[in-house]
Protein backbone atom coordinates (compact mmCIF):
# COMPACT_ATOMS: atom_id res chain seq x y z
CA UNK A 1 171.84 69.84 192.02
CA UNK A 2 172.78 68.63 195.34
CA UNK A 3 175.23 70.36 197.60
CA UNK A 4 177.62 67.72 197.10
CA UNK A 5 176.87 67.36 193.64
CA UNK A 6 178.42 71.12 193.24
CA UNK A 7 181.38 70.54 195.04
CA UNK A 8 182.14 67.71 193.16
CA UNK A 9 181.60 70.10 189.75
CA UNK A 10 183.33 72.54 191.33
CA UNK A 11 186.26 70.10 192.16
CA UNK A 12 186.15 68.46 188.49
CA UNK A 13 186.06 72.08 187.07
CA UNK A 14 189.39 74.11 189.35
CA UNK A 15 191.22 70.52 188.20
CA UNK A 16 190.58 70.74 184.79
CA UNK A 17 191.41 74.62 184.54
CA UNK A 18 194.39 73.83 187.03
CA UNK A 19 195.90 71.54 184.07
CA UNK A 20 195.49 73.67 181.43
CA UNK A 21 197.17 76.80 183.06
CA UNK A 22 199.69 75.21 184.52
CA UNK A 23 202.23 75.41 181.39
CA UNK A 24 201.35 78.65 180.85
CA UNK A 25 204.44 81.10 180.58
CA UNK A 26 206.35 78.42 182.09
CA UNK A 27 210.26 78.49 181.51
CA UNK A 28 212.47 75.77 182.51
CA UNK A 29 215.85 75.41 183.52
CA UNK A 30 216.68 74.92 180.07
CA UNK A 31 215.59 77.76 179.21
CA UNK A 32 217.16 80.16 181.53
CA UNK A 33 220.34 77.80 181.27
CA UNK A 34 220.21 77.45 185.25
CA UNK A 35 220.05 73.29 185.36
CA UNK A 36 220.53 72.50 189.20
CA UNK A 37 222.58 69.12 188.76
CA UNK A 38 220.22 66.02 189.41
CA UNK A 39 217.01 67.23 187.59
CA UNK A 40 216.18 67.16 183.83
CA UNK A 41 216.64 70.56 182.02
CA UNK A 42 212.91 70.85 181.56
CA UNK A 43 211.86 71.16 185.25
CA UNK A 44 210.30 73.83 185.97
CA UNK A 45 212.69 77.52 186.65
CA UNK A 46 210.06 79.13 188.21
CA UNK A 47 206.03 77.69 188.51
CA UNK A 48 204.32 80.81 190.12
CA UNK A 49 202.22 78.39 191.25
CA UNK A 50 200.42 81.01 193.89
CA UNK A 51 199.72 82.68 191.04
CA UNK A 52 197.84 80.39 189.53
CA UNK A 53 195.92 78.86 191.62
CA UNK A 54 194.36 82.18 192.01
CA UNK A 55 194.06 82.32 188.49
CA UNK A 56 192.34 78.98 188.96
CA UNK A 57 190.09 79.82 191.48
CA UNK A 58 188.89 83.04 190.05
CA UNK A 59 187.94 81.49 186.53
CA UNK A 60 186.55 78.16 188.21
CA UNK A 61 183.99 80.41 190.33
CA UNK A 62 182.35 81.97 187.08
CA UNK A 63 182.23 78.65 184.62
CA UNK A 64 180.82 76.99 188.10
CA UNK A 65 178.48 80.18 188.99
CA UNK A 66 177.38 80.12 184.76
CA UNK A 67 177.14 76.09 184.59
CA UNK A 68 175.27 76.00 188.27
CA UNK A 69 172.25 78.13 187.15
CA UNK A 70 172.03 76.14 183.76
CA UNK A 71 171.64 73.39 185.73
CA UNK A 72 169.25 74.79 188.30
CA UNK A 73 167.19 76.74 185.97
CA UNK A 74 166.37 73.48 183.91
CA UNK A 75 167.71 74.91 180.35
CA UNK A 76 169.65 71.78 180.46
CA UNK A 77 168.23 68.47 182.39
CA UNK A 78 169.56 65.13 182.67
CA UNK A 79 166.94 63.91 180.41
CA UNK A 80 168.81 66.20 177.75
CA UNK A 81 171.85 64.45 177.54
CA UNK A 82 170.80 61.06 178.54
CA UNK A 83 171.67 59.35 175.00
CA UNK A 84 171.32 56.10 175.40
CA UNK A 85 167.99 56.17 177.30
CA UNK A 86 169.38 55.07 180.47
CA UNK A 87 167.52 57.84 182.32
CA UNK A 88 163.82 57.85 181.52
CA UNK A 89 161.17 56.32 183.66
């Protein structure tokens, strides 16, 4: 794996976990009954969103640290999950 090559996993990776803990423990304005007039009752009351991009960070570092030396040790090649043959010389 290149250098750029884990950036870009690393990228994909904080991203992906970014989406899935952003709803986490979120309440809205609905919620709370706090609307501020001109946005929809299920805006956010509070993201923490500090918060979790630390969360973010800290759980992207170990799937990237676990998925980098899978990758570098050559458990799992690109010949491995080439399917449709594309791959092979």
């Amino acid at each position: 794996m290149s250098l750029t090559g884990g950036i870009i996993l690393f990228a994909v990776i904080w991203f992906m976990i970014f989406f899935m803990v952003l709803p986490v423990r979120l309440k809205t304005q609905g919620d709370v009954d706090e609307v501020v007039p001109g946005t929809p009752a299920g805006a956010p009351h509070e993201a923490h969103l500090g918060a979790k991009v630390k969360i973010t960070t800290v759980v992207t570092i170990v799937l990237w640290a676990v998925i980098a030396a899978v990758l570098l040790s050559g458990i799992i090649t690109l010949e491995d999950i080439d399917f449709f043959g594309q791959l092979r010389r």
